[in-house]
C-alpha atoms as a PDB file:
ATOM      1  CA  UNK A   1      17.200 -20.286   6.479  1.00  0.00           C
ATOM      2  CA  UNK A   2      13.745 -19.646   4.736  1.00  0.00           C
ATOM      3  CA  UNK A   3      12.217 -21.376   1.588  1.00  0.00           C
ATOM      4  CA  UNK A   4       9.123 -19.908  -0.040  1.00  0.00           C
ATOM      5  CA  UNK A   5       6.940 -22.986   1.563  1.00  0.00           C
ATOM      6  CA  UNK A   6       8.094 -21.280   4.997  1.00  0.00           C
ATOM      7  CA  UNK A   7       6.866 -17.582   4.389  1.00  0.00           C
ATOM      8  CA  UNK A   8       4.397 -15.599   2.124  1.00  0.00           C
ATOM      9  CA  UNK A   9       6.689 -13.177  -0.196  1.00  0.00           C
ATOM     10  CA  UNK A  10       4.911  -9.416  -0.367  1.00  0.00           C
ATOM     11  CA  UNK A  11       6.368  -7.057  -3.113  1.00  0.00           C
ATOM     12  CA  UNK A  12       5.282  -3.556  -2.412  1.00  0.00           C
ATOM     13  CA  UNK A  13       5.468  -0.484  -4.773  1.00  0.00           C
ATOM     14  CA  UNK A  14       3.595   2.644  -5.706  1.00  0.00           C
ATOM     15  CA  UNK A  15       3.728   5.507  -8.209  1.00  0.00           C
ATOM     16  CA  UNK A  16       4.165   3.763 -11.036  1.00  0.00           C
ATOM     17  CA  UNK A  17       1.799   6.425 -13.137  1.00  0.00           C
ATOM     18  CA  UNK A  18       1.050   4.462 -16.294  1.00  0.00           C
ATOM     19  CA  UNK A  19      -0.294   6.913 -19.119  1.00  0.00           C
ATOM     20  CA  UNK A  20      -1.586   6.563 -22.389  1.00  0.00           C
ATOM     21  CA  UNK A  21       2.099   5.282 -24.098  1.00  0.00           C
ATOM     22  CA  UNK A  22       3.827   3.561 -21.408  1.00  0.00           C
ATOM     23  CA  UNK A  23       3.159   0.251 -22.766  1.00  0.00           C
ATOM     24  CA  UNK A  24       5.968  -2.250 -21.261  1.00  0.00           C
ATOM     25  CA  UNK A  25       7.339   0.657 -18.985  1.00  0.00           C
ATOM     26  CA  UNK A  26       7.956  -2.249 -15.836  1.00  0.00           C
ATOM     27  CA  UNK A  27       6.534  -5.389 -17.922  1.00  0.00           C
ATOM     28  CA  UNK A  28      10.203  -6.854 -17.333  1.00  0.00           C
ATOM     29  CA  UNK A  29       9.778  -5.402 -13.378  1.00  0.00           C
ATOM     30  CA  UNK A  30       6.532  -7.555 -13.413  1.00  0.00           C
ATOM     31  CA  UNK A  31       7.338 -10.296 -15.183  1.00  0.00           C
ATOM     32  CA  UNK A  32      10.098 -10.985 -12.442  1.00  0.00           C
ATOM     33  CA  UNK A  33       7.907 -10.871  -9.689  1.00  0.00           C
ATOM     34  CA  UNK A  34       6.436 -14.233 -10.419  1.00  0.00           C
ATOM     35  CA  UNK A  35       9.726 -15.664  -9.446  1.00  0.00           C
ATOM     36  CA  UNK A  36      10.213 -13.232  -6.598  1.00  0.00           C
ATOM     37  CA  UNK A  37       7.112 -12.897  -4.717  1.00  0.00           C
ATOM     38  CA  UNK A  38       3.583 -14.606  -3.945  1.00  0.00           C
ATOM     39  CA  UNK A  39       1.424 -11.487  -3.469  1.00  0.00           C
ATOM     40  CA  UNK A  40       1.998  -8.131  -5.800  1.00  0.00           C
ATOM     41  CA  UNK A  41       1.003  -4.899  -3.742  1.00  0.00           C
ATOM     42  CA  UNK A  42       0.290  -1.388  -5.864  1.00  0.00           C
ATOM     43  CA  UNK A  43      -0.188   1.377  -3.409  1.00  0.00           C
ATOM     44  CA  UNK A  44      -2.093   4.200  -5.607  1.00  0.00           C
ATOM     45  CA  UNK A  45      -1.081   6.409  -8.449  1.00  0.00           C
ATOM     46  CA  UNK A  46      -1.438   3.735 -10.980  1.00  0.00           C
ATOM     47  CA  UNK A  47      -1.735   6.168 -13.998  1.00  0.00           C
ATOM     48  CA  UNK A  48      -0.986   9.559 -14.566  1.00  0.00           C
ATOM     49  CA  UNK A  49      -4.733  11.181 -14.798  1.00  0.00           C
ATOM     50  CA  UNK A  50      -6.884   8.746 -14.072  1.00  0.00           C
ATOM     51  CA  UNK A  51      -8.039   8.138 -17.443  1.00  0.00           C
ATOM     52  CA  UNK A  52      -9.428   4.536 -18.416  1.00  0.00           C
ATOM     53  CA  UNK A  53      -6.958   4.703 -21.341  1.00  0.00           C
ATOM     54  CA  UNK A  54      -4.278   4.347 -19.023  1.00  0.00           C
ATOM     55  CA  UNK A  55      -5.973   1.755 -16.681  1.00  0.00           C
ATOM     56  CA  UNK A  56      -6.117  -0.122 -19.333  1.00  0.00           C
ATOM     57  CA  UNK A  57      -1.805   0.418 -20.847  1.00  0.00           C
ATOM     58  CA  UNK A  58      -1.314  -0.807 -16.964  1.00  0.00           C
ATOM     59  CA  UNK A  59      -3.874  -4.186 -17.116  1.00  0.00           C
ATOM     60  CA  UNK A  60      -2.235  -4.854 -20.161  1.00  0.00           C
ATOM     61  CA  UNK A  61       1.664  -5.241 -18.809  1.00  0.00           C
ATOM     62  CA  UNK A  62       0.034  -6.696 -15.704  1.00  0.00           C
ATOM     63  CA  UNK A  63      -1.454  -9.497 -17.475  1.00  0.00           C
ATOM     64  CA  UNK A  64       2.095 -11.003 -16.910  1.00  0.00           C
ATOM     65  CA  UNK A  65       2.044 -11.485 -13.500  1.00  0.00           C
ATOM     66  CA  UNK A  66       0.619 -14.529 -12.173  1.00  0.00           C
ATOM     67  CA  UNK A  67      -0.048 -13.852  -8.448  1.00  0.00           C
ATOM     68  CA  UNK A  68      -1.756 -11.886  -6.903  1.00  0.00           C
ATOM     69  CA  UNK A  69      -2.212  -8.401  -7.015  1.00  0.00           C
ATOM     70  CA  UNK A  70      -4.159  -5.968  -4.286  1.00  0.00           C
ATOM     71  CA  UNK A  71      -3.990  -2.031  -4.644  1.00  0.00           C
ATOM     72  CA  UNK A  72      -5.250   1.146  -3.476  1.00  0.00           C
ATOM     73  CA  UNK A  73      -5.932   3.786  -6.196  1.00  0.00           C
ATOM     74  CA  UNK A  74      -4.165   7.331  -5.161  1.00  0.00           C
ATOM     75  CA  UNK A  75      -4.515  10.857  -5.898  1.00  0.00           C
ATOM     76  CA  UNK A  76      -3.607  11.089  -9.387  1.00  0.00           C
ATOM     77  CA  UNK A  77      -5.884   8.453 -10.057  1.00  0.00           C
ATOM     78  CA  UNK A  78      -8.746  10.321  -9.391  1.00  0.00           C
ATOM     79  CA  UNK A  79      -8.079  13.501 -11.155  1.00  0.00           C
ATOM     80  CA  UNK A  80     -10.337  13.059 -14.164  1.00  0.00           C
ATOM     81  CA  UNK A  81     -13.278  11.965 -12.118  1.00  0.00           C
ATOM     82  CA  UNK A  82     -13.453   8.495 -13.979  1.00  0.00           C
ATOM     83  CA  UNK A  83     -12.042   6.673 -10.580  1.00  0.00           C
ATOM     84  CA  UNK A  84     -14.691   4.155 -11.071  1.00  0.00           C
ATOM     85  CA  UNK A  85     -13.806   2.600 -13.968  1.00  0.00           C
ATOM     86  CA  UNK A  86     -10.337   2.645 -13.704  1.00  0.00           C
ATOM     87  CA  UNK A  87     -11.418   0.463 -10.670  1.00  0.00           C
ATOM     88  CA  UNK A  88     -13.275  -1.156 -13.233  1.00  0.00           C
ATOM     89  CA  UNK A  89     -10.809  -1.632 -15.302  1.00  0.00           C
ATOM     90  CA  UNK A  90      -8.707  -3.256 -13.243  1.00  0.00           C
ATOM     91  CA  UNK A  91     -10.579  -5.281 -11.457  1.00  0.00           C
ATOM     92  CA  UNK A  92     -11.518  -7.182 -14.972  1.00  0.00           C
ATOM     93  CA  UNK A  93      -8.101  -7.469 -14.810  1.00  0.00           C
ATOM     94  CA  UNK A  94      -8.074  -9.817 -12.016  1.00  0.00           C
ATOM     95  CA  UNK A  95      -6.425  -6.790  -9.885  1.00  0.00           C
ATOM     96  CA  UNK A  96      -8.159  -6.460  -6.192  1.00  0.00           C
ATOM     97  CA  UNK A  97      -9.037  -2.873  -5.527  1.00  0.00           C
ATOM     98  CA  UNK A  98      -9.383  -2.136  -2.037  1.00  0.00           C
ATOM     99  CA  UNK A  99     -11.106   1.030  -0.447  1.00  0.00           C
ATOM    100  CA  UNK A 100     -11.676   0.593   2.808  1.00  0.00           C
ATOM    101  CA  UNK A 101     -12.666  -3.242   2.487  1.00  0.00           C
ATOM    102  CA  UNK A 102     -10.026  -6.444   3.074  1.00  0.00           C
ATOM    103  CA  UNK A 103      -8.847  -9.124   1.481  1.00  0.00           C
ATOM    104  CA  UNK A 104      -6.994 -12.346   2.106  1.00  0.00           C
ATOM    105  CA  UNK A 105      -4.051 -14.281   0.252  1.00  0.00           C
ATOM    106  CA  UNK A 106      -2.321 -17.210   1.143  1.00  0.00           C
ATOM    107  CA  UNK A 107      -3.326 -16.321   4.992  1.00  0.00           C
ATOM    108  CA  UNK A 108      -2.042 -13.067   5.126  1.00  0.00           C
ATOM    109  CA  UNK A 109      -4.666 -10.350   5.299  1.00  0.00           C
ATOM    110  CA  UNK A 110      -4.834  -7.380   3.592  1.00  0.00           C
ATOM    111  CA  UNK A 111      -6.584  -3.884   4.534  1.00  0.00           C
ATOM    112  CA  UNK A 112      -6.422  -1.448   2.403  1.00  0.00           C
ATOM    113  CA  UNK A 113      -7.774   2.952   1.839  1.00  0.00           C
ATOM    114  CA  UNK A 114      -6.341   5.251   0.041  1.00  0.00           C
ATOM    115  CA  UNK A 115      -6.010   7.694   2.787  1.00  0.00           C
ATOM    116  CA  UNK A 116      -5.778  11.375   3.076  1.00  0.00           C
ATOM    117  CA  UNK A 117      -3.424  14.237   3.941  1.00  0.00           C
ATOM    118  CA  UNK A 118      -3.946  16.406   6.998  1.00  0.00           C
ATOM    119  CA  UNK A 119      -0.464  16.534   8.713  1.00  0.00           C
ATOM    120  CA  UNK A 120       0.800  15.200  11.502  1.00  0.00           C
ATOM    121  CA  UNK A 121       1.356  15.129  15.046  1.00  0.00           C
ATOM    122  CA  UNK A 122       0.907  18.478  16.664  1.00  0.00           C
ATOM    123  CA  UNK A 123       0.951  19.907  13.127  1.00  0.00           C
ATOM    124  CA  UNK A 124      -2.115  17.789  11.990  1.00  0.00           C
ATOM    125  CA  UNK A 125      -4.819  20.321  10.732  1.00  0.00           C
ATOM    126  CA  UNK A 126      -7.889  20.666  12.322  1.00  0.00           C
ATOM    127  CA  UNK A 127     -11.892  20.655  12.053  1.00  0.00           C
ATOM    128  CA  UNK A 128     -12.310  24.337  13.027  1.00  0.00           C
ATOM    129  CA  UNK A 129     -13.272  27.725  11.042  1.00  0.00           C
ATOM    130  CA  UNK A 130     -14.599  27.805   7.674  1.00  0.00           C
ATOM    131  CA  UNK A 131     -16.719  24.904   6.578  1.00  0.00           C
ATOM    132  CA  UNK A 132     -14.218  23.928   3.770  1.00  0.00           C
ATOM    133  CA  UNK A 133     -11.509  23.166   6.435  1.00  0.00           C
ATOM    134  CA  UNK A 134     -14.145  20.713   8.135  1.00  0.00           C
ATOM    135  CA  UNK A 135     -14.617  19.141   4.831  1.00  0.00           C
ATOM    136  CA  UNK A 136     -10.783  18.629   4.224  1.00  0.00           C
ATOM    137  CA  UNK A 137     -10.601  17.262   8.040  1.00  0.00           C
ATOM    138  CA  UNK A 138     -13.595  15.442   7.360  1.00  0.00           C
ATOM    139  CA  UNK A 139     -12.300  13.738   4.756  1.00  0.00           C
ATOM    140  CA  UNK A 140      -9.244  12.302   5.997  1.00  0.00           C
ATOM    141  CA  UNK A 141     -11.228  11.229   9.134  1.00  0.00           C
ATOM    142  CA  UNK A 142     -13.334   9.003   6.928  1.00  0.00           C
ATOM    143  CA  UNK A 143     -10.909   7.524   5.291  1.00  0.00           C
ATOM    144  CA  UNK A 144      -9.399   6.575   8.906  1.00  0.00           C
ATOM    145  CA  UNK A 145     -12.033   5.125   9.606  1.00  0.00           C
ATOM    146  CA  UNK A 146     -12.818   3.260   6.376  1.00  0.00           C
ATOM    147  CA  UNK A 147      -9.165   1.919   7.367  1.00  0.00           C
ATOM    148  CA  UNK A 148     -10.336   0.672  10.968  1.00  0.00           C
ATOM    149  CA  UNK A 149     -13.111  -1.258   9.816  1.00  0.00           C
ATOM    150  CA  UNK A 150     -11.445  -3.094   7.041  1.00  0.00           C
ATOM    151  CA  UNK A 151      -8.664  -4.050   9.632  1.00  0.00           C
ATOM    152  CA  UNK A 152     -11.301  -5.228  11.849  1.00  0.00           C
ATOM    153  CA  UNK A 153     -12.257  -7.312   9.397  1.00  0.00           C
ATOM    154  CA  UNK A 154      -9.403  -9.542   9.542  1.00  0.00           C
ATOM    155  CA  UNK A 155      -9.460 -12.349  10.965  1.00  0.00           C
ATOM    156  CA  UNK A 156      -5.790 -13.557  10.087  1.00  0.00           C
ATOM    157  CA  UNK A 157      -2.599 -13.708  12.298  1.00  0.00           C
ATOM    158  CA  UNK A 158      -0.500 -11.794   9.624  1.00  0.00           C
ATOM    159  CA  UNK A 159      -1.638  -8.727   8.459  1.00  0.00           C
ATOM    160  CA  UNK A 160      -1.068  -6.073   6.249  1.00  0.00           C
ATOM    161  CA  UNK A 161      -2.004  -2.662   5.687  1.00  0.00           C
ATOM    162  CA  UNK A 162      -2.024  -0.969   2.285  1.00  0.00           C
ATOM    163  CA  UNK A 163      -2.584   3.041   2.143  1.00  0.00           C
ATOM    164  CA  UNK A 164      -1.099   5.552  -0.583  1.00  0.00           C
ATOM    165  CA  UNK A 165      -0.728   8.420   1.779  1.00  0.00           C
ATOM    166  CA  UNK A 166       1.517   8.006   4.440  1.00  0.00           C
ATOM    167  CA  UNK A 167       0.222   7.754   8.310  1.00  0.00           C
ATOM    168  CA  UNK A 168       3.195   8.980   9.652  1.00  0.00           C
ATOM    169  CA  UNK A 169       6.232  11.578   9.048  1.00  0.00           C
ATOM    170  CA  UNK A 170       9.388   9.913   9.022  1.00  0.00           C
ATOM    171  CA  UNK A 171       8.736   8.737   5.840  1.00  0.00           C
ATOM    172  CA  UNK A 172       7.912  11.817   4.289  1.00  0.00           C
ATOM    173  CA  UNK A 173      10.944  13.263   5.675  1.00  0.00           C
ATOM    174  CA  UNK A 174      13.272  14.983   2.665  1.00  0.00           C
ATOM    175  CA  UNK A 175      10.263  16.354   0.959  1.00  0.00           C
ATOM    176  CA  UNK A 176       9.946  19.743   1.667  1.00  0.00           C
ATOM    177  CA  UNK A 177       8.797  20.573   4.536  1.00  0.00           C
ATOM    178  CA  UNK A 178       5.934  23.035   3.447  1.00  0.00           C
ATOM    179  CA  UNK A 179       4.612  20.097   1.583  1.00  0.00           C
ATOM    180  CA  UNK A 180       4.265  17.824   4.363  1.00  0.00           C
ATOM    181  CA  UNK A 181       0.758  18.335   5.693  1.00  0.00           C
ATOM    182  CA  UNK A 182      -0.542  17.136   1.764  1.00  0.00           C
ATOM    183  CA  UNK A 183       1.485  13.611   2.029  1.00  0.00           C
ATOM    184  CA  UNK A 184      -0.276  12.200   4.983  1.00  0.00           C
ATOM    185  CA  UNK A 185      -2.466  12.464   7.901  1.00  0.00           C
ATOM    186  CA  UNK A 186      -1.047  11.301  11.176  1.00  0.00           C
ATOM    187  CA  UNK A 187      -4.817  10.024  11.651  1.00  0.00           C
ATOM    188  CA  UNK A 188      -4.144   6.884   9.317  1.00  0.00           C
ATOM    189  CA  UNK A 189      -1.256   5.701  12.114  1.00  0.00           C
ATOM    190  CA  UNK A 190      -4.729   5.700  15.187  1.00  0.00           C
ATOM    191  CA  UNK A 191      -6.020   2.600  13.766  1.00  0.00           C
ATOM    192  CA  UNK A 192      -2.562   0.887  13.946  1.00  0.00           C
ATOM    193  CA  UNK A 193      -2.345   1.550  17.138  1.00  0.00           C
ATOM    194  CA  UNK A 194      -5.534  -0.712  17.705  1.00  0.00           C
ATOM    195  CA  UNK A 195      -5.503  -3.269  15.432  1.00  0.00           C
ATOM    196  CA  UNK A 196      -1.563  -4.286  14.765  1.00  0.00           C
ATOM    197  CA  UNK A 197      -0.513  -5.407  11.504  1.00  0.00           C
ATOM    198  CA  UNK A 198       2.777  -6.743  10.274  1.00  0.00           C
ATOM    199  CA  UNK A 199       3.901  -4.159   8.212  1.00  0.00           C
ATOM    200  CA  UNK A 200       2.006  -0.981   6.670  1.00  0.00           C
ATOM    201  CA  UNK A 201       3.214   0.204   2.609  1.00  0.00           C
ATOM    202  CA  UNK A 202       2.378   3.355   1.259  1.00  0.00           C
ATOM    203  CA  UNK A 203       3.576   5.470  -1.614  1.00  0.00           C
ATOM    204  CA  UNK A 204       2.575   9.253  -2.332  1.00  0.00           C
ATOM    205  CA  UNK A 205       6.328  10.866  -1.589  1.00  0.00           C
ATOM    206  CA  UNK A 206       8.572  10.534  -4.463  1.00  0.00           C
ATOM    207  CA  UNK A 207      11.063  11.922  -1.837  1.00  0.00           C
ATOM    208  CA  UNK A 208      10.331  11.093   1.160  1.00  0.00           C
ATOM    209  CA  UNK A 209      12.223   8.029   3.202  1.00  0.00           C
ATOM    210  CA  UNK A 210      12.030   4.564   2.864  1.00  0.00           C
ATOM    211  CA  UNK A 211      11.287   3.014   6.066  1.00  0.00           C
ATOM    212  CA  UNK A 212       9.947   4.262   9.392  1.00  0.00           C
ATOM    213  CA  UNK A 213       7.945   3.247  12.253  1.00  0.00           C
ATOM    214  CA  UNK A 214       4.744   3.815  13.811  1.00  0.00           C
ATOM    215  CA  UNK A 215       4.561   4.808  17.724  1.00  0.00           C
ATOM    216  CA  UNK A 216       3.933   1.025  18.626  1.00  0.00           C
ATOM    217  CA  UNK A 217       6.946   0.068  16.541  1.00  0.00           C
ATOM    218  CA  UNK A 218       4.945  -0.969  13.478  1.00  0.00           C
ATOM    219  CA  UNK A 219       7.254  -1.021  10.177  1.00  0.00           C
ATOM    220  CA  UNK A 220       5.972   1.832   7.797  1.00  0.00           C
ATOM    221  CA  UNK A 221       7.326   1.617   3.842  1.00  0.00           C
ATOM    222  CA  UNK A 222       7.321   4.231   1.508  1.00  0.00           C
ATOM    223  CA  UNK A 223       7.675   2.292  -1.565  1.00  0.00           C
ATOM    224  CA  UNK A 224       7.586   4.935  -4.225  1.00  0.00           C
ATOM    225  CA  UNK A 225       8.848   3.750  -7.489  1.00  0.00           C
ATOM    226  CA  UNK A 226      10.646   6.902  -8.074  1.00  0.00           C
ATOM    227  CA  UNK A 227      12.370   6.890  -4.548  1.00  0.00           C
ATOM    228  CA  UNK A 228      13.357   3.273  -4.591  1.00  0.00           C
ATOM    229  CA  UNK A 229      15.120   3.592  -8.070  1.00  0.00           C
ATOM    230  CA  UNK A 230      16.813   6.627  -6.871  1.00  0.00           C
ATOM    231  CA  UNK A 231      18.003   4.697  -3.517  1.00  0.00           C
ATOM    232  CA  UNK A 232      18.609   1.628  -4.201  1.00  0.00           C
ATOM    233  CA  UNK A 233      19.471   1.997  -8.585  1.00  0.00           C
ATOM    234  CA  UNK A 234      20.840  -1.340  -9.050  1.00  0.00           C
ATOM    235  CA  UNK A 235      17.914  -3.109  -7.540  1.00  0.00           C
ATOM    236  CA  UNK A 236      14.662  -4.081  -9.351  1.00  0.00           C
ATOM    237  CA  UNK A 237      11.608  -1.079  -7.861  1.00  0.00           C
ATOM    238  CA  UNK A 238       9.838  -3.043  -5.153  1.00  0.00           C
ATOM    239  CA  UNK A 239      10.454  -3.726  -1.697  1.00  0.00           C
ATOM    240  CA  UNK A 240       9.911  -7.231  -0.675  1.00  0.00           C
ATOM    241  CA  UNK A 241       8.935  -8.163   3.010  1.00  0.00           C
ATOM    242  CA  UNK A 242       8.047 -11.391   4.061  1.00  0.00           C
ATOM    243  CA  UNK A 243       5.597 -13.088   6.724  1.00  0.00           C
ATOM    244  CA  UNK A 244       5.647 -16.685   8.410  1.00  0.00           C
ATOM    245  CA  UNK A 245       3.322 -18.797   6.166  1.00  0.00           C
ATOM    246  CA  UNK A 246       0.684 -20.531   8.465  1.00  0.00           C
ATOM    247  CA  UNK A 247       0.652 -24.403   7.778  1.00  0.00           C
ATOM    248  CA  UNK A 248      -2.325 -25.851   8.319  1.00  0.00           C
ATOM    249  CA  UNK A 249      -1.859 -28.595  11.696  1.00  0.00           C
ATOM    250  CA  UNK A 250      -3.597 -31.843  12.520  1.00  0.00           C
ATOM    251  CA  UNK A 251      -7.083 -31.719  13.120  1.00  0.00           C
ATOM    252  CA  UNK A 252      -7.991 -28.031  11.502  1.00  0.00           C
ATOM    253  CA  UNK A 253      -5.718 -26.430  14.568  1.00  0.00           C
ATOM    254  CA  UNK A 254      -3.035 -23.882  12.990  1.00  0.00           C
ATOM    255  CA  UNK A 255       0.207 -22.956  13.737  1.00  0.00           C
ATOM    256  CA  UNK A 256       1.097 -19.164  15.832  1.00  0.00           C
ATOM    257  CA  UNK A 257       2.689 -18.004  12.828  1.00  0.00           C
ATOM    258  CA  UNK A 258       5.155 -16.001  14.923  1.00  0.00           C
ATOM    259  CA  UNK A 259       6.114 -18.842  16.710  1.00  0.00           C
ATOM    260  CA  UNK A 260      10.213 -18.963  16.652  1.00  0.00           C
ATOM    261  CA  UNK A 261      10.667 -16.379  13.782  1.00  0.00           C
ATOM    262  CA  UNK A 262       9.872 -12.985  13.181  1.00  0.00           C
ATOM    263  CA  UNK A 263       9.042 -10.967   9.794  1.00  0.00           C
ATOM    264  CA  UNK A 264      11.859 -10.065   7.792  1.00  0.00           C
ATOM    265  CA  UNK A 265      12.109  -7.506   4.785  1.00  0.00           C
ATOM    266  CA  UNK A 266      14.170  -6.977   2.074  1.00  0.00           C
ATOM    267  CA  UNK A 267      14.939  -4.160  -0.589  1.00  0.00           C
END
C-alpha cells in the first residue's frame, strides 16, 4: 500500500474553456485537488477564445489550489491572437506555462508543447505541393521538436509529458474519423520513442478515448474534461496517475525510483 510520502500524485485534465462568466465553473473540482493531488496538470484550451478576460475568470477559481500547477495553452486559446498575455496572465497567477521548455516538481519532470495536428501513421500529411501544405507540416514538425528538446532537458528519473494534441490515434478514436488528421500528429509520439517518460496527458478530443499507448508501450491520456464527465459521471474530471517519489539517501546518493514498484493511475 502507498501513502502520499511514497509517490508524487499528478491530476491531469484539459478543456476546461473558461469564458468571460464561468466564474466558479470547477472552483469545487479545484478546491479538492489540494487533498487529492501534489501537482495540478492543464493540458490547453483553458478559455473559450483566448481572451485575457477569460484568463483572468480561470486565475481567479485557481487561486484555490495550493500546488502546483503546469499547462500547455491549446487551440482555442490562441484564437484571438492575445496568446501572450493569457500566458501572462497566468503565469502572475503562479500557473507554469510550458511551450516547449521543462519544468520540475517534487522530482518529477515535466515537458511540455502544445503540439499540432497532421495525422497519423501512414495517414500523417505530408511536406509536399503547395507551399501552404509545407507550412501546416512545418508547423507540427516544430512543435515536435520544441517537444524533444524540452524532454532532453530533464534530468529526472520520472518524467512527464504534457501536450494538448494528441501524438497518437487510439485516443482519438470515436471522433469522427474525417476529423482525425486535426486532433494530432503522429510526429509528437517520435520523441517518445527517444526520450521515455512515465506517462504522456493530452486533451484536444472531447470524444476521443481515454487511455492508449504509444509504440514503446508509453501510457497516453486523453483527459478531456468533457470526455471524462461523460465516462466516468460520478467521478470528480481529472485523471490522477501517480509516480514513485524519490527520497533523498545518505550521502546526496538517491534512490532508482522504480526500484520494486511501478507507476500506477487512477480515474
Amino acid at each position: 500500500m502507498t501513502t502520499g510520502s511514497d509517490v508524487v500524485r499528478i491530476a491531469a485534465m484539459s478543456d476546461v474553456h473558461y469564458g468571460k462568466t464561468s466564474q466558479g465553473k470547477l472552483h469545487h473540482v479545484f478546491t479538492q485537488l489540494n487533498e487529492n493531488a501534489d501537482v495540478l496538470l492543464l493540458c490547453g484550451d483553458l478559455t473559450d477564445y483566448g481572451l485575457p478576460e477569460e484568463a483572468k475568470v480561470l486565475a481567479k477559481d485557481l487561486a484555490s489550489v495550493r500546488v502546483p500547477i503546469v499547462t500547455v495553452l491549446g487551440n482555442h486559446d490562441y484564437e484571438s491572437g492575445q496568446e501572450t498575455e493569457v500566458t501572462s496572465i497566468l503565469s502572475d497567477a503562479g500557473v507554469r506555462v510550458l511551450d516547449g521548455d521543462a519544468v520540475e516538481f517534487h522530482g518529477v519532470g515535466f515537458a511540455g508543447v502544445r503540439g499540432f495536428c497532421g495525422g497519423f501513421g501512414r495517414g500523417a500529411l505530408g511536406a509536399w505541393g503547395e507551399r501552404v501544405i509545407k507550412q501546416f507540416v512545418h508547423e507540427a514538425i516544430e512543435e515536435a521538436l520544441k517537444l524533444e528538446n524540452a524532454l532532453a532537458k530533464l534530468k529526472t528519473e520520472s518524467r512527464i509529458a504534457v501536450l494538448h494534441y494528441a501524438p497518437i490515434r487510439q485516443t482519438v478514436e470515436g471522433e469522427p474519423v474525417e476529423i482525425f488528421a486535426f486532433l494530432g500528429s503522429s510526429r509528437l509520439e517520435e520523441p517518445l520513442t527517444r526520450y521515455p517518460v512515465n506517462a504522456v496527458f493530452h486533451g484536444h478530443a472531447h470524444r476521443g478515448t481515454v487511455e492508449g499507448r504509444t509504440s514503446n508501450g508509453i501510457p497516453v491520456f486523453n483527459v478531456s474534461v468533457p470526455l471524462l464527465e461523460e465516462r466516468y459521471p460520478d467521478r470528480p474530471p481529472y485523471r490522477l496517475f501517480e509516480v514513485p517519489r524519490v527520497h533523498p539517501e545518505p550521502h546526496g546518493e538517491r534512490r532508482h525510483p522504480g526500484a520494486g514498484r511501478r507507476a500506477t493511475d487512477r480515474v
